[in-house]
PDB file of N, CA and C in Angstrom:
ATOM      1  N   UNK A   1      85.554   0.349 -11.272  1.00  0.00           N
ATOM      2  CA  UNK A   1      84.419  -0.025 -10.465  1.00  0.00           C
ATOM      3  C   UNK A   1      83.866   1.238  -9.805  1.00  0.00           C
ATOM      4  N   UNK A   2      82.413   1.427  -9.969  1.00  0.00           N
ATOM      5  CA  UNK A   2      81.674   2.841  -9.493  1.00  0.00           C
ATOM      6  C   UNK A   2      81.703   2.332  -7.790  1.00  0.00           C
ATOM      7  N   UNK A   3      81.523   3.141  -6.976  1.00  0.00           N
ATOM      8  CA  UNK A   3      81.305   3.199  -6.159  1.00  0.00           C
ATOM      9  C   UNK A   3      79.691   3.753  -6.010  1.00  0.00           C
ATOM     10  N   UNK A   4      78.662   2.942  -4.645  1.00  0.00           N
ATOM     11  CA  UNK A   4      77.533   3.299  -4.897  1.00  0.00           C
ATOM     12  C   UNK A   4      77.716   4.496  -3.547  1.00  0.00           C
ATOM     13  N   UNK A   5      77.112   5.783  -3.714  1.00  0.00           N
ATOM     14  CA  UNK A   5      76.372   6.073  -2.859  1.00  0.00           C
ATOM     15  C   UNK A   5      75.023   5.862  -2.014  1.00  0.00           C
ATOM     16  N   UNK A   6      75.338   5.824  -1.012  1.00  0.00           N
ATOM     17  CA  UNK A   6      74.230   5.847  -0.462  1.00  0.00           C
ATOM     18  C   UNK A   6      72.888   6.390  -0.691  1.00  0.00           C
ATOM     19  N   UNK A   7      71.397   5.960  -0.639  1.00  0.00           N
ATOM     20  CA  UNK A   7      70.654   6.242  -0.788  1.00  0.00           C
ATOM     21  C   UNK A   7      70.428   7.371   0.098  1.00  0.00           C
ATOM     22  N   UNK A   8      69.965   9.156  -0.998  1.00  0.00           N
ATOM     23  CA  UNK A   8      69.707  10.174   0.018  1.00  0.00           C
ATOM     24  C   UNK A   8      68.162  10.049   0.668  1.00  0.00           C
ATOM     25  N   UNK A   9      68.285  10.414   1.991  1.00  0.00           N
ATOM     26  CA  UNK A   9      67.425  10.296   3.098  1.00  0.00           C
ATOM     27  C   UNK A   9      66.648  11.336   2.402  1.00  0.00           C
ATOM     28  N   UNK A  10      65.043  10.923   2.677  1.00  0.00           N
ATOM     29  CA  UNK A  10      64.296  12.308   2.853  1.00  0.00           C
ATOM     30  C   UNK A  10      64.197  13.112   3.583  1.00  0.00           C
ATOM     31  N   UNK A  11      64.146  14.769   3.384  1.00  0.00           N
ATOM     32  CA  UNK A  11      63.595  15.688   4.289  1.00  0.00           C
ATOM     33  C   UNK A  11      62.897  15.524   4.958  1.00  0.00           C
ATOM     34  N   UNK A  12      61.990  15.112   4.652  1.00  0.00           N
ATOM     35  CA  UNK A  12      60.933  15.009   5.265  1.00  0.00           C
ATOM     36  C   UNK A  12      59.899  13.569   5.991  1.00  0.00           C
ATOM     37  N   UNK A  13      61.198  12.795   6.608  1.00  0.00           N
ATOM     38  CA  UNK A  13      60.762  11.858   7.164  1.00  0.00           C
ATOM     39  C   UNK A  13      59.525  12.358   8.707  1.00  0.00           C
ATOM     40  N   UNK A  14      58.812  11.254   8.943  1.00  0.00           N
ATOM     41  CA  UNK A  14      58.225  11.074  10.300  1.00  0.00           C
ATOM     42  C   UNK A  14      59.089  12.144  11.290  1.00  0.00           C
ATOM     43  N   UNK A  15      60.259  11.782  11.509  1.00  0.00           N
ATOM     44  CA  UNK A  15      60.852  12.325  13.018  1.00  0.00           C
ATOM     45  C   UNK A  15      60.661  14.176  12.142  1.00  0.00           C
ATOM     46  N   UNK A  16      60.917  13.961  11.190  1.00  0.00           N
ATOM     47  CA  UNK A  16      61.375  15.820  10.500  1.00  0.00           C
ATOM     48  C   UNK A  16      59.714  15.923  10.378  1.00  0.00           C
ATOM     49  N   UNK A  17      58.721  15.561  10.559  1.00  0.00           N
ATOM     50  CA  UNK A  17      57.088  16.125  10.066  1.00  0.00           C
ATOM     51  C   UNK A  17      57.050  16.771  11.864  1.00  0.00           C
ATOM     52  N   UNK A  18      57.218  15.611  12.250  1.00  0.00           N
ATOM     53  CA  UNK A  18      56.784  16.075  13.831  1.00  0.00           C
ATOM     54  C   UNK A  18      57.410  17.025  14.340  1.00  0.00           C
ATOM     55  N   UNK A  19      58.550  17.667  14.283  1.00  0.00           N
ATOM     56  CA  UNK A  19      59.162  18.801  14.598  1.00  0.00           C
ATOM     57  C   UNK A  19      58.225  19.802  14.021  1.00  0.00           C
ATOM     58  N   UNK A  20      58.457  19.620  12.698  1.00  0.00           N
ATOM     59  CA  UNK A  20      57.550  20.522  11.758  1.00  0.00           C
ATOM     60  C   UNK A  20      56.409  21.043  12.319  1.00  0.00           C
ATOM     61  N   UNK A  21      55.023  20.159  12.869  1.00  0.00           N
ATOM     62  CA  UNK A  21      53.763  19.999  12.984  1.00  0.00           C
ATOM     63  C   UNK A  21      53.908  20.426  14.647  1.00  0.00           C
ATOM     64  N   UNK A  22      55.238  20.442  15.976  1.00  0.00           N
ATOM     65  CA  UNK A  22      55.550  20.817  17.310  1.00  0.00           C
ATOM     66  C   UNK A  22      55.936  22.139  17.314  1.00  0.00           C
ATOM     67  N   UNK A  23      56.827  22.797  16.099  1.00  0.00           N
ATOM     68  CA  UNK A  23      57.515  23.727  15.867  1.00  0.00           C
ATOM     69  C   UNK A  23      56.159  25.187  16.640  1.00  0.00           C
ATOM     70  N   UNK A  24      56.957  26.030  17.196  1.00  0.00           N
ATOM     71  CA  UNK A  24      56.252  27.092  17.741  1.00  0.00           C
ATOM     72  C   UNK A  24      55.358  28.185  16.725  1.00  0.00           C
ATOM     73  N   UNK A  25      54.412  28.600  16.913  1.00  0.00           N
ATOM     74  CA  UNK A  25      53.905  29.823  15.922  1.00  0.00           C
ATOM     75  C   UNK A  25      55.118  30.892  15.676  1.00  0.00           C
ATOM     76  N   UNK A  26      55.771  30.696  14.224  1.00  0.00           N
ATOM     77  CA  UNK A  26      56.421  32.128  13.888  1.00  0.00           C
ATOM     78  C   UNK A  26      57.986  31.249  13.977  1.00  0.00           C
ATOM     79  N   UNK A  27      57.955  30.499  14.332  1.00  0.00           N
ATOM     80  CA  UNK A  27      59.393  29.812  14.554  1.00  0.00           C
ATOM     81  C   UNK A  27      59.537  29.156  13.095  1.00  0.00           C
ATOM     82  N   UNK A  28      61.084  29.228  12.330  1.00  0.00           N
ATOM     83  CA  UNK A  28      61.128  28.701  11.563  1.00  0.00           C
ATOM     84  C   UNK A  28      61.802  27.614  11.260  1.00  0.00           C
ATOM     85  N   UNK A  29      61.640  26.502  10.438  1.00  0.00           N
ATOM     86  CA  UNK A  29      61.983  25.093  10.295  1.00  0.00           C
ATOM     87  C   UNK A  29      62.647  24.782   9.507  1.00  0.00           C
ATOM     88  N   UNK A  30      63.529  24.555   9.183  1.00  0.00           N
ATOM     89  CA  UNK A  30      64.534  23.936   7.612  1.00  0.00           C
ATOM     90  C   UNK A  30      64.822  22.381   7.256  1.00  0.00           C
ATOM     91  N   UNK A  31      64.433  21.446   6.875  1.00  0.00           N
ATOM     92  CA  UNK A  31      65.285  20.144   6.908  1.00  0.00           C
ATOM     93  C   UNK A  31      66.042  20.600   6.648  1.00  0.00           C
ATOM     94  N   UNK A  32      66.378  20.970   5.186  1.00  0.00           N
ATOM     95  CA  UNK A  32      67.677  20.764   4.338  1.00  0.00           C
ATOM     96  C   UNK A  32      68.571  22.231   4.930  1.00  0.00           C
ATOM     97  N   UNK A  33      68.507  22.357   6.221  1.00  0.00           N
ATOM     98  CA  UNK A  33      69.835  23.463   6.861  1.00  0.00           C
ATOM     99  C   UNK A  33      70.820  22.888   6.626  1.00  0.00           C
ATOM    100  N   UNK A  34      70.952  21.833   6.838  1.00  0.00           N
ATOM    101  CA  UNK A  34      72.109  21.053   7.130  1.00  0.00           C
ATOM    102  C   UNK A  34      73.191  21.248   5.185  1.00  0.00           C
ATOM    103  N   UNK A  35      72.226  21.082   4.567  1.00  0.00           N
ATOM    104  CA  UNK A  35      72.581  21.312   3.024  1.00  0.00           C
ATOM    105  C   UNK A  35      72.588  22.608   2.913  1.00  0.00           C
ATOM    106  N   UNK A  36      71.837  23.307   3.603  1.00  0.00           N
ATOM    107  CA  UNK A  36      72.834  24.851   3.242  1.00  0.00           C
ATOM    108  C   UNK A  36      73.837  25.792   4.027  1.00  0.00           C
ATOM    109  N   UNK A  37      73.796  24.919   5.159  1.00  0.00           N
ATOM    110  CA  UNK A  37      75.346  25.159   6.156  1.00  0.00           C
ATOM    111  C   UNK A  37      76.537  24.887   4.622  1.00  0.00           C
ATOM    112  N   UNK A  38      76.514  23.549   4.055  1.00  0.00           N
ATOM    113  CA  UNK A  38      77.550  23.269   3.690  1.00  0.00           C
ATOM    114  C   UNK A  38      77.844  24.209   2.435  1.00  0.00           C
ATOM    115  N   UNK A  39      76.361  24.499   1.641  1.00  0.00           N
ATOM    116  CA  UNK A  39      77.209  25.197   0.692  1.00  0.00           C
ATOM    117  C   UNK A  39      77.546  26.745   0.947  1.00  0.00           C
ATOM    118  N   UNK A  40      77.229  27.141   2.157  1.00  0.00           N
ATOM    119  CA  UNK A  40      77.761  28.527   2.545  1.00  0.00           C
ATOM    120  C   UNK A  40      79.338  28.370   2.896  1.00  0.00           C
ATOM    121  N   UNK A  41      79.571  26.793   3.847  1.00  0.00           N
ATOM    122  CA  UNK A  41      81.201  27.068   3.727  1.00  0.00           C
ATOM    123  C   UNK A  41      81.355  26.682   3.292  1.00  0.00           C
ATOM    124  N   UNK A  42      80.655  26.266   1.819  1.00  0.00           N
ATOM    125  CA  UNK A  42      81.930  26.301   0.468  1.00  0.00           C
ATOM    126  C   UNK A  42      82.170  27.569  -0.260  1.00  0.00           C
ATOM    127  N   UNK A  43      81.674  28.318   0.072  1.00  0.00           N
ATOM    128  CA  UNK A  43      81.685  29.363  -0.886  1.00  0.00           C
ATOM    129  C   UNK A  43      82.573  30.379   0.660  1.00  0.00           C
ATOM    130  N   UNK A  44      82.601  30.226   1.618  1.00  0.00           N
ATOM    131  CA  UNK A  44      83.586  30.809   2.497  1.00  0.00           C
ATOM    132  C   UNK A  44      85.069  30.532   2.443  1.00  0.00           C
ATOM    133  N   UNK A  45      85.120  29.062   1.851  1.00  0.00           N
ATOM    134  CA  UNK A  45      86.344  28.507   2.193  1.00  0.00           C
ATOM    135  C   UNK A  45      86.940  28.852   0.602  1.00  0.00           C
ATOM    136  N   UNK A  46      85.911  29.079  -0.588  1.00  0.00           N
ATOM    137  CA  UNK A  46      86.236  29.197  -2.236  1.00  0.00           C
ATOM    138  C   UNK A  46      86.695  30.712  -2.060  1.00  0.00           C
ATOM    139  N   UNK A  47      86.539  31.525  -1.386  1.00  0.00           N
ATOM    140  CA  UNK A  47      86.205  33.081  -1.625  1.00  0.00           C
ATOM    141  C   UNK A  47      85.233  33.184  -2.449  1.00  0.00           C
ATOM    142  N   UNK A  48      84.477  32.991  -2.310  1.00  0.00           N
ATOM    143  CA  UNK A  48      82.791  33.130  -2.757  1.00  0.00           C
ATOM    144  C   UNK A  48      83.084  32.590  -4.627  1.00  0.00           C
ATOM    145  N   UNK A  49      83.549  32.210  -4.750  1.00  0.00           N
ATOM    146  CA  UNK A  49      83.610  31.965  -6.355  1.00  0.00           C
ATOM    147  C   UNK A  49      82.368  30.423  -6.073  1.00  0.00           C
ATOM    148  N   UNK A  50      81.132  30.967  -6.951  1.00  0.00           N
ATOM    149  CA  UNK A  50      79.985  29.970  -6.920  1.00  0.00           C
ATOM    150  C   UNK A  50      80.293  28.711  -7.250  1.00  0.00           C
ATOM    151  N   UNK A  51      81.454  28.932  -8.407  1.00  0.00           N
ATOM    152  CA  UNK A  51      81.172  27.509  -9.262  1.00  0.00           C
ATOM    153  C   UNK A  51      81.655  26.374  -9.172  1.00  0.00           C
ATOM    154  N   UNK A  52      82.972  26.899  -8.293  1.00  0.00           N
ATOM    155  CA  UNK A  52      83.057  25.657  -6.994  1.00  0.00           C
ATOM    156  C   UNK A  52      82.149  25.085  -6.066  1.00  0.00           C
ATOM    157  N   UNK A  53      81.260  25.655  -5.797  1.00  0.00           N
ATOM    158  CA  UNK A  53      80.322  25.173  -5.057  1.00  0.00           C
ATOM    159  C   UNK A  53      78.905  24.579  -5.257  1.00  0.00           C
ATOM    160  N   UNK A  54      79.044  24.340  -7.054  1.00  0.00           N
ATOM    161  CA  UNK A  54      78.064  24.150  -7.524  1.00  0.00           C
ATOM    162  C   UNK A  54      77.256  22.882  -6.931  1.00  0.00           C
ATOM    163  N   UNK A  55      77.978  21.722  -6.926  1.00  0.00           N
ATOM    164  CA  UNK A  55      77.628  20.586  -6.360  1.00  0.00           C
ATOM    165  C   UNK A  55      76.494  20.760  -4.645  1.00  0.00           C
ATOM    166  N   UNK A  56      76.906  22.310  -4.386  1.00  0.00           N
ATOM    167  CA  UNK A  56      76.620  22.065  -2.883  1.00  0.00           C
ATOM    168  C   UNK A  56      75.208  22.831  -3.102  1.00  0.00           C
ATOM    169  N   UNK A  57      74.953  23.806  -4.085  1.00  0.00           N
ATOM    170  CA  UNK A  57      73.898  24.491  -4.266  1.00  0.00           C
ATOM    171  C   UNK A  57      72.744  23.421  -4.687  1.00  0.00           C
ATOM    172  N   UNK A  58      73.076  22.483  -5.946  1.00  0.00           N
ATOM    173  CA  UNK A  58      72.259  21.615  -6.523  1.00  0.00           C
ATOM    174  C   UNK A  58      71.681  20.682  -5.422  1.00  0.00           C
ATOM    175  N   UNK A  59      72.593  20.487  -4.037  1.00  0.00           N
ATOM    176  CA  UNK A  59      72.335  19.073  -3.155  1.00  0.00           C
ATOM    177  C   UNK A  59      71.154  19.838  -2.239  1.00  0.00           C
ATOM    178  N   UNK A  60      71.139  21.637  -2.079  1.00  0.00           N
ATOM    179  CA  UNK A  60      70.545  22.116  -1.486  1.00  0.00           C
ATOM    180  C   UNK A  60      69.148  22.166  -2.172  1.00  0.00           C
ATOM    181  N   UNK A  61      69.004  22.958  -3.442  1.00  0.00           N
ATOM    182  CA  UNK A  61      67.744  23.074  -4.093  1.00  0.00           C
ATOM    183  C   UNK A  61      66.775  21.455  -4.526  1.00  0.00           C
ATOM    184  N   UNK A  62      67.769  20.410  -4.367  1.00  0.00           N
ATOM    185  CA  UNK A  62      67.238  18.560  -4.740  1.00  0.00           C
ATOM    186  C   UNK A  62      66.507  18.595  -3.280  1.00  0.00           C
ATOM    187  N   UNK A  63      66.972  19.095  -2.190  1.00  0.00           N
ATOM    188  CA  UNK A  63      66.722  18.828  -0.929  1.00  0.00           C
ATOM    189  C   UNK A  63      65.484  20.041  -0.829  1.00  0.00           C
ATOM    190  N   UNK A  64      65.357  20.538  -0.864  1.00  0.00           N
ATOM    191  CA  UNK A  64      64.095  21.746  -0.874  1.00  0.00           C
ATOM    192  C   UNK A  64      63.172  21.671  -1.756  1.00  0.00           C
ATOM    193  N   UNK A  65      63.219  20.965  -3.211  1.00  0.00           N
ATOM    194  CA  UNK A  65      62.201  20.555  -3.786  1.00  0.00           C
ATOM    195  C   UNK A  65      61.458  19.537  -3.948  1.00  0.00           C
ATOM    196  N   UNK A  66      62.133  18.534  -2.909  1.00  0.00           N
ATOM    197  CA  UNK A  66      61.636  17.291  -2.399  1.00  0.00           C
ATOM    198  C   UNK A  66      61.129  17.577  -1.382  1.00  0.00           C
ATOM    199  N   UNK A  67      61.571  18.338  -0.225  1.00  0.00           N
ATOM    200  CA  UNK A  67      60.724  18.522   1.173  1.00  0.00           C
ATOM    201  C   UNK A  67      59.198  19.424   0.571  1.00  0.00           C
ATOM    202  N   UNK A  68      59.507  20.270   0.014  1.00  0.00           N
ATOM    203  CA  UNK A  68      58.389  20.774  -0.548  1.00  0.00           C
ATOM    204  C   UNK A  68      57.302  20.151  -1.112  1.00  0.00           C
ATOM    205  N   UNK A  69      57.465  19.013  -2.204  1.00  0.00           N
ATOM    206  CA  UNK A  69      56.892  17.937  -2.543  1.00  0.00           C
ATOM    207  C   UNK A  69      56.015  17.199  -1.709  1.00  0.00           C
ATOM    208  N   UNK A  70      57.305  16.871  -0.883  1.00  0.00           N
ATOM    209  CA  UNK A  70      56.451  15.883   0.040  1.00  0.00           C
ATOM    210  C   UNK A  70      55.477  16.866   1.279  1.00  0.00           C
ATOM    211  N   UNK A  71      55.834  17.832   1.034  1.00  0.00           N
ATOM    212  CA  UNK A  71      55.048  18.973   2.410  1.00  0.00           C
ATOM    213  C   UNK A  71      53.534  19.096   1.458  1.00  0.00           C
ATOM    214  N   UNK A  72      53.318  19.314   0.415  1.00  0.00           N
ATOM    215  CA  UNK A  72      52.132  19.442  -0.604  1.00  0.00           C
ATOM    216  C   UNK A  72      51.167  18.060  -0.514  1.00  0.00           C
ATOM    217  N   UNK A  73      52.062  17.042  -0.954  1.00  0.00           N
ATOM    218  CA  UNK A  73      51.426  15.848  -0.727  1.00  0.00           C
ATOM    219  C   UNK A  73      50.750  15.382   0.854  1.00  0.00           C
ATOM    220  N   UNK A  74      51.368  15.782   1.786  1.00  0.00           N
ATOM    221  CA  UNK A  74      50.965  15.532   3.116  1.00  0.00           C
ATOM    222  C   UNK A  74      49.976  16.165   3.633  1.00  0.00           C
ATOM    223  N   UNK A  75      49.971  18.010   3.044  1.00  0.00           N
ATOM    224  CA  UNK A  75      48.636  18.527   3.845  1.00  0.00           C
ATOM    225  C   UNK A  75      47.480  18.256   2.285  1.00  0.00           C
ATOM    226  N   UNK A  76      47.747  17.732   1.239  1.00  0.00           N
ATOM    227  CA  UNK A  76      46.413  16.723   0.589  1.00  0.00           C
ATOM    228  C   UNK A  76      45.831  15.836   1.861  1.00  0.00           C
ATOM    229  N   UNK A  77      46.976  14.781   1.836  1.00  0.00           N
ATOM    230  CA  UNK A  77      45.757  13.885   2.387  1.00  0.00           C
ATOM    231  C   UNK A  77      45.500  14.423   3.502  1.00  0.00           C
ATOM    232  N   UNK A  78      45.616  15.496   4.466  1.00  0.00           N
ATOM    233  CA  UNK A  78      45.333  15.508   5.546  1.00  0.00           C
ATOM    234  C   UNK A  78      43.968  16.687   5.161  1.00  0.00           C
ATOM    235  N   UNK A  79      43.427  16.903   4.119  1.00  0.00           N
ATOM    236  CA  UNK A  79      42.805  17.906   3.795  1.00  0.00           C
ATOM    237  C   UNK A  79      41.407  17.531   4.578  1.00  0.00           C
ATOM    238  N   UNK A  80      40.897  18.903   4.899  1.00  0.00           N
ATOM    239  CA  UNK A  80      39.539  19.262   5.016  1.00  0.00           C
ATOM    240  C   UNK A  80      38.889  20.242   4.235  1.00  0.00           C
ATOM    241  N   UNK A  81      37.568  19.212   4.089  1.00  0.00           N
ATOM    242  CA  UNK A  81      36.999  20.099   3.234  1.00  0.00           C
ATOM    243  C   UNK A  81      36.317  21.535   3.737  1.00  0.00           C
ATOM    244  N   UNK A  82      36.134  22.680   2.882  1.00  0.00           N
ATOM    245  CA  UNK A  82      36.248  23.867   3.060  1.00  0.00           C
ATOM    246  C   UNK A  82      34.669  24.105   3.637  1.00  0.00           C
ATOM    247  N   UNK A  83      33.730  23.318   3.199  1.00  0.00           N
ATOM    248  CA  UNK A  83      32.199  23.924   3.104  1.00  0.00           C
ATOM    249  C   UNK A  83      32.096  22.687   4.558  1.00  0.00           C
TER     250      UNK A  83
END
């Protein structure tokens, strides 16, 4: 019997836009820190051997190309036109 995981949360929910959109000029923002805290101490706790830590790199780059996604899609609709 599989076990289900849980459905992963987006980056880029409501509470994570508004930080985003409050965040100071020059200050920088990460959702997915939290996904790359972990795969740095995996690769601290591996002695840097990557390929143990593969799982933690992939959960990081799934998580950064979705916030990204959804960061593209959001300033669309919020677009103004140029002229």
């Amino acid at each position: 019997m599989a076990t289900k995981e849980p459905p992963e949360e987006s980056p880029w929910d409501p509470k994570t836009s508004q930080k985003f959109e409050n965040k100071r000029p020059g200050e920088y923002f990460d959702p997915c820190q939290e996904a790359s805290a972990r795969s740095m101490k995996c690769l601290h706790r591996n002695a840097n051997n990557k390929e143990m830590c593969n799982d933690y790199f992939q959960a990081y780059r799934d998580c950064k190309k979705q916030w990204m996604a959804e960061r593209k899609e959001a300033k669309l609709k919020n677009a103004k036109p140029w002229f």
